[in-house]
PDB file of N, CA and C in Angstrom:
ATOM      1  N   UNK A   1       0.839  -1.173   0.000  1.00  0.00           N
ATOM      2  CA  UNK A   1       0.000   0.000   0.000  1.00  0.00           C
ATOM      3  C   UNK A   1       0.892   1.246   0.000  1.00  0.00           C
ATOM      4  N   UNK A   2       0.479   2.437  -0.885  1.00  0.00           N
ATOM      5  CA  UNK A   2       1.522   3.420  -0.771  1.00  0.00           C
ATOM      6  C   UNK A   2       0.672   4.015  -0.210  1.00  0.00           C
ATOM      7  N   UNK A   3       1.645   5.272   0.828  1.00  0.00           N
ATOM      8  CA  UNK A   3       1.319   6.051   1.403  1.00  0.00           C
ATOM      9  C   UNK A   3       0.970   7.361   1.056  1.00  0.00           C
ATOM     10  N   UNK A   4      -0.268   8.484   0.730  1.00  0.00           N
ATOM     11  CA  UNK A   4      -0.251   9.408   0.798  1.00  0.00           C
ATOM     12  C   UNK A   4       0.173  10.415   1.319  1.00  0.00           C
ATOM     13  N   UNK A   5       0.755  11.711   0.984  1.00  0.00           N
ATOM     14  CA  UNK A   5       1.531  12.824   1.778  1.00  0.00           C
ATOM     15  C   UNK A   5       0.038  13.203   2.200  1.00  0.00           C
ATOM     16  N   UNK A   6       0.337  14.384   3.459  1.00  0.00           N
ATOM     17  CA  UNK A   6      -0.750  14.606   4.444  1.00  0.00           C
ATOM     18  C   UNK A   6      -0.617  16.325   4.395  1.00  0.00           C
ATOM     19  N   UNK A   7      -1.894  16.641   4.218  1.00  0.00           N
ATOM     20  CA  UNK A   7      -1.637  17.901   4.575  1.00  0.00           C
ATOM     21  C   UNK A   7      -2.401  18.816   5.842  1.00  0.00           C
ATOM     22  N   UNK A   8      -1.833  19.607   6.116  1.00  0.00           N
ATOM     23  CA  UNK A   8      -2.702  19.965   7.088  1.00  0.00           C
ATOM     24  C   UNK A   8      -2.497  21.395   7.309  1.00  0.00           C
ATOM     25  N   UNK A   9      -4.309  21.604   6.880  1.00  0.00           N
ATOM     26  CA  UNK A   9      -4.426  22.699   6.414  1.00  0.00           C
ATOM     27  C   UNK A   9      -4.797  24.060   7.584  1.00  0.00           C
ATOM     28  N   UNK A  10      -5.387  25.268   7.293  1.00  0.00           N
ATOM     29  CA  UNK A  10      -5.709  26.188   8.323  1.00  0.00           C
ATOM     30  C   UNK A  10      -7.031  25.461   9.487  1.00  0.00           C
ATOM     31  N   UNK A  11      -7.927  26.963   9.332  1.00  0.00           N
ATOM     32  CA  UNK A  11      -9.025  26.181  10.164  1.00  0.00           C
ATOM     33  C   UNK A  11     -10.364  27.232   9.366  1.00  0.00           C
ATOM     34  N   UNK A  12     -11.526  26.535   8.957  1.00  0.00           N
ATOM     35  CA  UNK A  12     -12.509  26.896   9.248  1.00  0.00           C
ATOM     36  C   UNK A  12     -13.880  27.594   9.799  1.00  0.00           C
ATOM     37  N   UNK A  13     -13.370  27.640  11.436  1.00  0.00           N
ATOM     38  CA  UNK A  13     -14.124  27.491  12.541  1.00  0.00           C
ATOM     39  C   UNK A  13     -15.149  26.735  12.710  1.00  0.00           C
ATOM     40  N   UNK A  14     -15.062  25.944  11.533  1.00  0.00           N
ATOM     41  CA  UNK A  14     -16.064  24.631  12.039  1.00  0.00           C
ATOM     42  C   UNK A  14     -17.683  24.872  11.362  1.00  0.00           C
ATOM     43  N   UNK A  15     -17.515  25.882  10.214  1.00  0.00           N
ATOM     44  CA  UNK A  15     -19.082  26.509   9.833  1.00  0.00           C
ATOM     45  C   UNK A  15     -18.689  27.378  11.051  1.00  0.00           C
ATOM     46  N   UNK A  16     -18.683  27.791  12.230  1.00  0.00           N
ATOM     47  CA  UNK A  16     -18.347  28.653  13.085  1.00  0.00           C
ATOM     48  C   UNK A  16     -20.472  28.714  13.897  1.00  0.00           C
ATOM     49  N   UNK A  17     -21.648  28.991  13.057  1.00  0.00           N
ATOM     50  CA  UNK A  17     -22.795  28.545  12.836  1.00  0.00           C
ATOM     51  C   UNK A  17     -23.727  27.546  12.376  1.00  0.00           C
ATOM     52  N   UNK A  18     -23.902  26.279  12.796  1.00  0.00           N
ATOM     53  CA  UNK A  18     -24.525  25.490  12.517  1.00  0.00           C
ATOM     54  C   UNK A  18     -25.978  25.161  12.524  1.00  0.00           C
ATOM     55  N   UNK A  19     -26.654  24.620  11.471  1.00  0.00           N
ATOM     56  CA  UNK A  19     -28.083  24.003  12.155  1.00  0.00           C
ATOM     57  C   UNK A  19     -28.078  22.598  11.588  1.00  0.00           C
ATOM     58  N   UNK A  20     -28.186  21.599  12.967  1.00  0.00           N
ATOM     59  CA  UNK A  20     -28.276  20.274  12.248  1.00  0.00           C
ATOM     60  C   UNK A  20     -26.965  19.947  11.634  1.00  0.00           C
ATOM     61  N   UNK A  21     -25.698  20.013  12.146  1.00  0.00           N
ATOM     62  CA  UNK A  21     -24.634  19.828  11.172  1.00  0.00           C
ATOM     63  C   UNK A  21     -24.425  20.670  10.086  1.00  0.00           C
ATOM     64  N   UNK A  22     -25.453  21.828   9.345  1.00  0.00           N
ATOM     65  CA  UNK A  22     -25.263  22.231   8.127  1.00  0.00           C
ATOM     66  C   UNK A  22     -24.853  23.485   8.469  1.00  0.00           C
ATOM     67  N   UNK A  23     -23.185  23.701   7.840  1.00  0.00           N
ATOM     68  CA  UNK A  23     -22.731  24.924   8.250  1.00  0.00           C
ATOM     69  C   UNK A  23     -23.203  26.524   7.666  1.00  0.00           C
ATOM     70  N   UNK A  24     -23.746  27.379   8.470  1.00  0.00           N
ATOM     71  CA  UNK A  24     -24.487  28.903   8.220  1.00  0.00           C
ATOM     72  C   UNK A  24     -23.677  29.468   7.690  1.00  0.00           C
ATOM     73  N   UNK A  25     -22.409  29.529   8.083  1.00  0.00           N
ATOM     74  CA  UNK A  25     -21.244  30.670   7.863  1.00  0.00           C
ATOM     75  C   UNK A  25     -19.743  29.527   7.520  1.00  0.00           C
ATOM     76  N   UNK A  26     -19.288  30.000   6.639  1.00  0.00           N
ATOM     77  CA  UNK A  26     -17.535  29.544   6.504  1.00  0.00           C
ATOM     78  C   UNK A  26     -16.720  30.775   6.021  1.00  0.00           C
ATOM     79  N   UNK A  27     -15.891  30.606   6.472  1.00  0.00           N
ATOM     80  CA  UNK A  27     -15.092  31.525   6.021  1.00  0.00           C
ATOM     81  C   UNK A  27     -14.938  31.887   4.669  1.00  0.00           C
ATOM     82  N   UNK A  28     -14.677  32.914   3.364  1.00  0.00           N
ATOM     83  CA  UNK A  28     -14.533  32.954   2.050  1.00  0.00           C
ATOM     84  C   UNK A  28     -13.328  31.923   1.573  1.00  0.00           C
ATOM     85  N   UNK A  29     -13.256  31.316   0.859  1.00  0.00           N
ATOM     86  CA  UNK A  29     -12.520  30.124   0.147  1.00  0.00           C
ATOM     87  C   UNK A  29     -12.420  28.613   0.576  1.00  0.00           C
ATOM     88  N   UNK A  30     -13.479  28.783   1.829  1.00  0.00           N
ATOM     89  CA  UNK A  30     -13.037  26.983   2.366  1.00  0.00           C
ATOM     90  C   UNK A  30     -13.556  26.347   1.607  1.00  0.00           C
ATOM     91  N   UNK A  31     -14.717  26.505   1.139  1.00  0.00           N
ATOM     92  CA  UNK A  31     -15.598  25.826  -0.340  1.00  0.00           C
ATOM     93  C   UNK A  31     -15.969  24.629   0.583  1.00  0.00           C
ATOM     94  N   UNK A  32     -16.086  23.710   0.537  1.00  0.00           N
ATOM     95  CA  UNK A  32     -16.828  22.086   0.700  1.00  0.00           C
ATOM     96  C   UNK A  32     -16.272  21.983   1.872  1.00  0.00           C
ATOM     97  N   UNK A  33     -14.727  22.306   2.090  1.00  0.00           N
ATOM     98  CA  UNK A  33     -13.863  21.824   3.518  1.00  0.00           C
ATOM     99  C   UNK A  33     -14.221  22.712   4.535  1.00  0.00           C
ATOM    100  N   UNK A  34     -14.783  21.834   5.588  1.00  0.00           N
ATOM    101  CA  UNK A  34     -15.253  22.625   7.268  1.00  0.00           C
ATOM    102  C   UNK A  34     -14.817  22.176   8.200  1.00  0.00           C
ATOM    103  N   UNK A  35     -14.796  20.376   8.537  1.00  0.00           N
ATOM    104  CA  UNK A  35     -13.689  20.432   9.325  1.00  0.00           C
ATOM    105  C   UNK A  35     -13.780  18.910   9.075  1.00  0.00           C
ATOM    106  N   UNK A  36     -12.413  18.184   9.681  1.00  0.00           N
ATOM    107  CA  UNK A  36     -12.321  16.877   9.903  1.00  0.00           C
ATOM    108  C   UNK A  36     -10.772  16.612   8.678  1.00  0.00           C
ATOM    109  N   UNK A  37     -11.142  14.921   8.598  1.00  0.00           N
ATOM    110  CA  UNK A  37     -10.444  14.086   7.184  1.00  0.00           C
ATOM    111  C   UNK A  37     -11.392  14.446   5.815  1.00  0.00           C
ATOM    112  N   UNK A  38     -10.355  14.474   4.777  1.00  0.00           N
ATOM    113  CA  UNK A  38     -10.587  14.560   3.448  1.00  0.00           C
ATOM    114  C   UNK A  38      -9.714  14.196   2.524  1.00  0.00           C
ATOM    115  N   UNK A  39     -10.156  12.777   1.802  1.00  0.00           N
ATOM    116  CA  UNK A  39      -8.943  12.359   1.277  1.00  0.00           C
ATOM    117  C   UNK A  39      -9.592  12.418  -0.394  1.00  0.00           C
ATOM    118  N   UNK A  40      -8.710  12.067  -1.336  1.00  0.00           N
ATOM    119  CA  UNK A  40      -8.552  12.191  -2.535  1.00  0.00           C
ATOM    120  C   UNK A  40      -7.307  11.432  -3.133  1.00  0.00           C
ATOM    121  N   UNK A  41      -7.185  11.142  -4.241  1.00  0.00           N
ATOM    122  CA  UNK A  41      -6.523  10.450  -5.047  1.00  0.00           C
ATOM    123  C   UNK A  41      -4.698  10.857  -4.941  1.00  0.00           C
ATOM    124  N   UNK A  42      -4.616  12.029  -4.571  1.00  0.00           N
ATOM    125  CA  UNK A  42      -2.985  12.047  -4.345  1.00  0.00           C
ATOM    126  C   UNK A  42      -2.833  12.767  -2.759  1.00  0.00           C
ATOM    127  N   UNK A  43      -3.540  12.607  -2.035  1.00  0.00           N
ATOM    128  CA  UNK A  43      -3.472  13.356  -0.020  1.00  0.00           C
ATOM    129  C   UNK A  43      -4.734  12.883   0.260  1.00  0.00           C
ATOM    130  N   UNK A  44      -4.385  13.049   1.742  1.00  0.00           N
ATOM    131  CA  UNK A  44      -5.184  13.132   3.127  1.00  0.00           C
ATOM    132  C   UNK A  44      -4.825  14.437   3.564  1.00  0.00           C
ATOM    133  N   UNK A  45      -6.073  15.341   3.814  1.00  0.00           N
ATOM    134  CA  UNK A  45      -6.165  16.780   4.439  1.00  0.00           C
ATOM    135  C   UNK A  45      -7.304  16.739   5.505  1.00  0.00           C
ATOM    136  N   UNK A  46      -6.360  17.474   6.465  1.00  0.00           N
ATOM    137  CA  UNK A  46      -6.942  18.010   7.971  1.00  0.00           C
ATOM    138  C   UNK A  46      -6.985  18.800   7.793  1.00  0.00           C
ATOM    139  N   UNK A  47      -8.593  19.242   8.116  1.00  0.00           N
ATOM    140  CA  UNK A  47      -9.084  21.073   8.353  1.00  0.00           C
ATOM    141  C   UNK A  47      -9.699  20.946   9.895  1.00  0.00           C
ATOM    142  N   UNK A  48      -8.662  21.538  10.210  1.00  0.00           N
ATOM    143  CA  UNK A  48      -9.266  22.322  11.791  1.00  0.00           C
ATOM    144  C   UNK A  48     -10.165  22.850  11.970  1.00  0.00           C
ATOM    145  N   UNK A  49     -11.079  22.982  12.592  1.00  0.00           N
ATOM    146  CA  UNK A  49     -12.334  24.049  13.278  1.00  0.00           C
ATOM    147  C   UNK A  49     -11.729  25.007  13.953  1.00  0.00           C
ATOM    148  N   UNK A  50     -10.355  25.075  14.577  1.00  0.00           N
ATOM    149  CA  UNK A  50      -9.597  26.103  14.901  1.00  0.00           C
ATOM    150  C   UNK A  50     -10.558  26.310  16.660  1.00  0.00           C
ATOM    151  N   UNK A  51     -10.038  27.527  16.897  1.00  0.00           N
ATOM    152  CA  UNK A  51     -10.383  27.992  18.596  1.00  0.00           C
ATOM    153  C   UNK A  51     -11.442  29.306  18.400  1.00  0.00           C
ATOM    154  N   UNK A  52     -11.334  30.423  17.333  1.00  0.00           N
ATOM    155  CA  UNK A  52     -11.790  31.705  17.766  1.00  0.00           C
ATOM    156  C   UNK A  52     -12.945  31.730  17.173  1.00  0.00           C
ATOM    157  N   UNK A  53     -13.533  32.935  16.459  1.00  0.00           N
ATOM    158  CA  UNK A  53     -14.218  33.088  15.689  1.00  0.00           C
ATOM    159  C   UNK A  53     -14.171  34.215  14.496  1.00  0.00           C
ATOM    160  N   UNK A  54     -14.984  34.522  13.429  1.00  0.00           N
ATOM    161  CA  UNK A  54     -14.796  35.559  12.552  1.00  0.00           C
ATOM    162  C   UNK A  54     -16.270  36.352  12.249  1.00  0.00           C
ATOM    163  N   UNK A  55     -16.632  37.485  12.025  1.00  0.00           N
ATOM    164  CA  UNK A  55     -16.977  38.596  11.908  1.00  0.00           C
ATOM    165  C   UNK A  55     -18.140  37.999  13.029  1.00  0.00           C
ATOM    166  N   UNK A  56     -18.887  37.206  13.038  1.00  0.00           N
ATOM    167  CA  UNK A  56     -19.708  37.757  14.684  1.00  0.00           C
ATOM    168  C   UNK A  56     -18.745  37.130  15.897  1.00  0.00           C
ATOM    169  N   UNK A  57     -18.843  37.402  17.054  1.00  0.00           N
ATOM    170  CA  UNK A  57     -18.386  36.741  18.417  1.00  0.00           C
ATOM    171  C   UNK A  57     -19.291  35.886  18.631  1.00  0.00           C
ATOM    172  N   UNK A  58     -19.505  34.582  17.526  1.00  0.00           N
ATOM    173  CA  UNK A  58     -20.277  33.458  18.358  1.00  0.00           C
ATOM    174  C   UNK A  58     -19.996  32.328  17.685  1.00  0.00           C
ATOM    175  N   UNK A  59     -20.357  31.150  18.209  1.00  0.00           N
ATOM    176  CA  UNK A  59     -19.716  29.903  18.041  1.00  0.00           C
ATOM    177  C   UNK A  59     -21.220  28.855  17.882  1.00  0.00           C
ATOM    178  N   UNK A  60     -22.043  28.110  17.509  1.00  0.00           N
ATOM    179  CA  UNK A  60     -23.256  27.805  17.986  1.00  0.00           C
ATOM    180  C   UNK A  60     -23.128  26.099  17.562  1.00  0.00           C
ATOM    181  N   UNK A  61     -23.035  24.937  17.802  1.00  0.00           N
ATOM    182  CA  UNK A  61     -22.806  23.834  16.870  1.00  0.00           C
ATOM    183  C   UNK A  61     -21.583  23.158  16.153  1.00  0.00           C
ATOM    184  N   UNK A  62     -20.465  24.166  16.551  1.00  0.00           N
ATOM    185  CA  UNK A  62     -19.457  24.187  16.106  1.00  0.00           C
ATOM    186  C   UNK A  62     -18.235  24.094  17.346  1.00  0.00           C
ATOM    187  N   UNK A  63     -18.048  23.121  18.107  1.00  0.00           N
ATOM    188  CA  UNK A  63     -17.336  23.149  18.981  1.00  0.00           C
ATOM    189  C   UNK A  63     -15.653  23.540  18.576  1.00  0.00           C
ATOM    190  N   UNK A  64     -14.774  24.783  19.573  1.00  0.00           N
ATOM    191  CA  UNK A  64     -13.394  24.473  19.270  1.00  0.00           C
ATOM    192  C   UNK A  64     -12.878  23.435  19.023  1.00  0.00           C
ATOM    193  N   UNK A  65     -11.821  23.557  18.779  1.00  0.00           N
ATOM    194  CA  UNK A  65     -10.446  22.324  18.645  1.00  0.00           C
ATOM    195  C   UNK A  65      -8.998  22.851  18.681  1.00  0.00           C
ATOM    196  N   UNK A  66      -8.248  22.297  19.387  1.00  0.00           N
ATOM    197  CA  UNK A  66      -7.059  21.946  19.203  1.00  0.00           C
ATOM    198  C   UNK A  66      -6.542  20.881  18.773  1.00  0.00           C
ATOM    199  N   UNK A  67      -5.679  20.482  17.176  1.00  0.00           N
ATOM    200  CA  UNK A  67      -6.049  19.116  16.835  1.00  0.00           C
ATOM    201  C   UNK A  67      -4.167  18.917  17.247  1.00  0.00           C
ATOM    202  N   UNK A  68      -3.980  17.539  17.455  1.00  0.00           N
ATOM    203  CA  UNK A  68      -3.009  17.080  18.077  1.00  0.00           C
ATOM    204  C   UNK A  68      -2.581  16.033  17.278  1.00  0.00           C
ATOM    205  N   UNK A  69      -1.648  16.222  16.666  1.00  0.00           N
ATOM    206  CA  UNK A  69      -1.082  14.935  15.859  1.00  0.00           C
ATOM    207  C   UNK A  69       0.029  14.287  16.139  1.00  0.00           C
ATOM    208  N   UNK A  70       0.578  12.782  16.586  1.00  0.00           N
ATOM    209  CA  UNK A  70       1.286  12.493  16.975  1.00  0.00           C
ATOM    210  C   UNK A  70       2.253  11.516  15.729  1.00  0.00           C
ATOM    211  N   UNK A  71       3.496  12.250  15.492  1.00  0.00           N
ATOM    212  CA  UNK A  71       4.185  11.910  14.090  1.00  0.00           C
ATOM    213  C   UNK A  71       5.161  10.699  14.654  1.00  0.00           C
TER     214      UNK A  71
END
């Protein structure tokens, strides 16, 4: 089995607004990626939900993260 390179990318905030899992708000360019694994034919990519937030001060469905990878 070959191994894919890994990337690991910014953060999201997770949709930062959720209803039901379906993210309200993402940041401009995350497109499809909000948070978790995402793999594809040449990588595996980690998108963080990250800690803060962006243009309102609120978080709703979207818990922080600090993600921790052990190499």
């Amino acid at each position: 089995m070959k191994l894919k390179p890994i990337i690991l990318s910014g953060h999201t905030h997770g949709g930062q607004v959720t209803f039901f899992g379906i993210p309200l708000m993402t940041p401009y360019g995350s497109g499809k990626y909000v948070k978790g694994w995402y793999c594809n034919d040449i990588s595996q990519m980690y998108v963080s939900k990250g800690i803060g937030t962006t243009i309102l001060p609120i978080r709703f469905g979207a818990r922080a993260e600090v993600a921790i990878f052990n190499v």
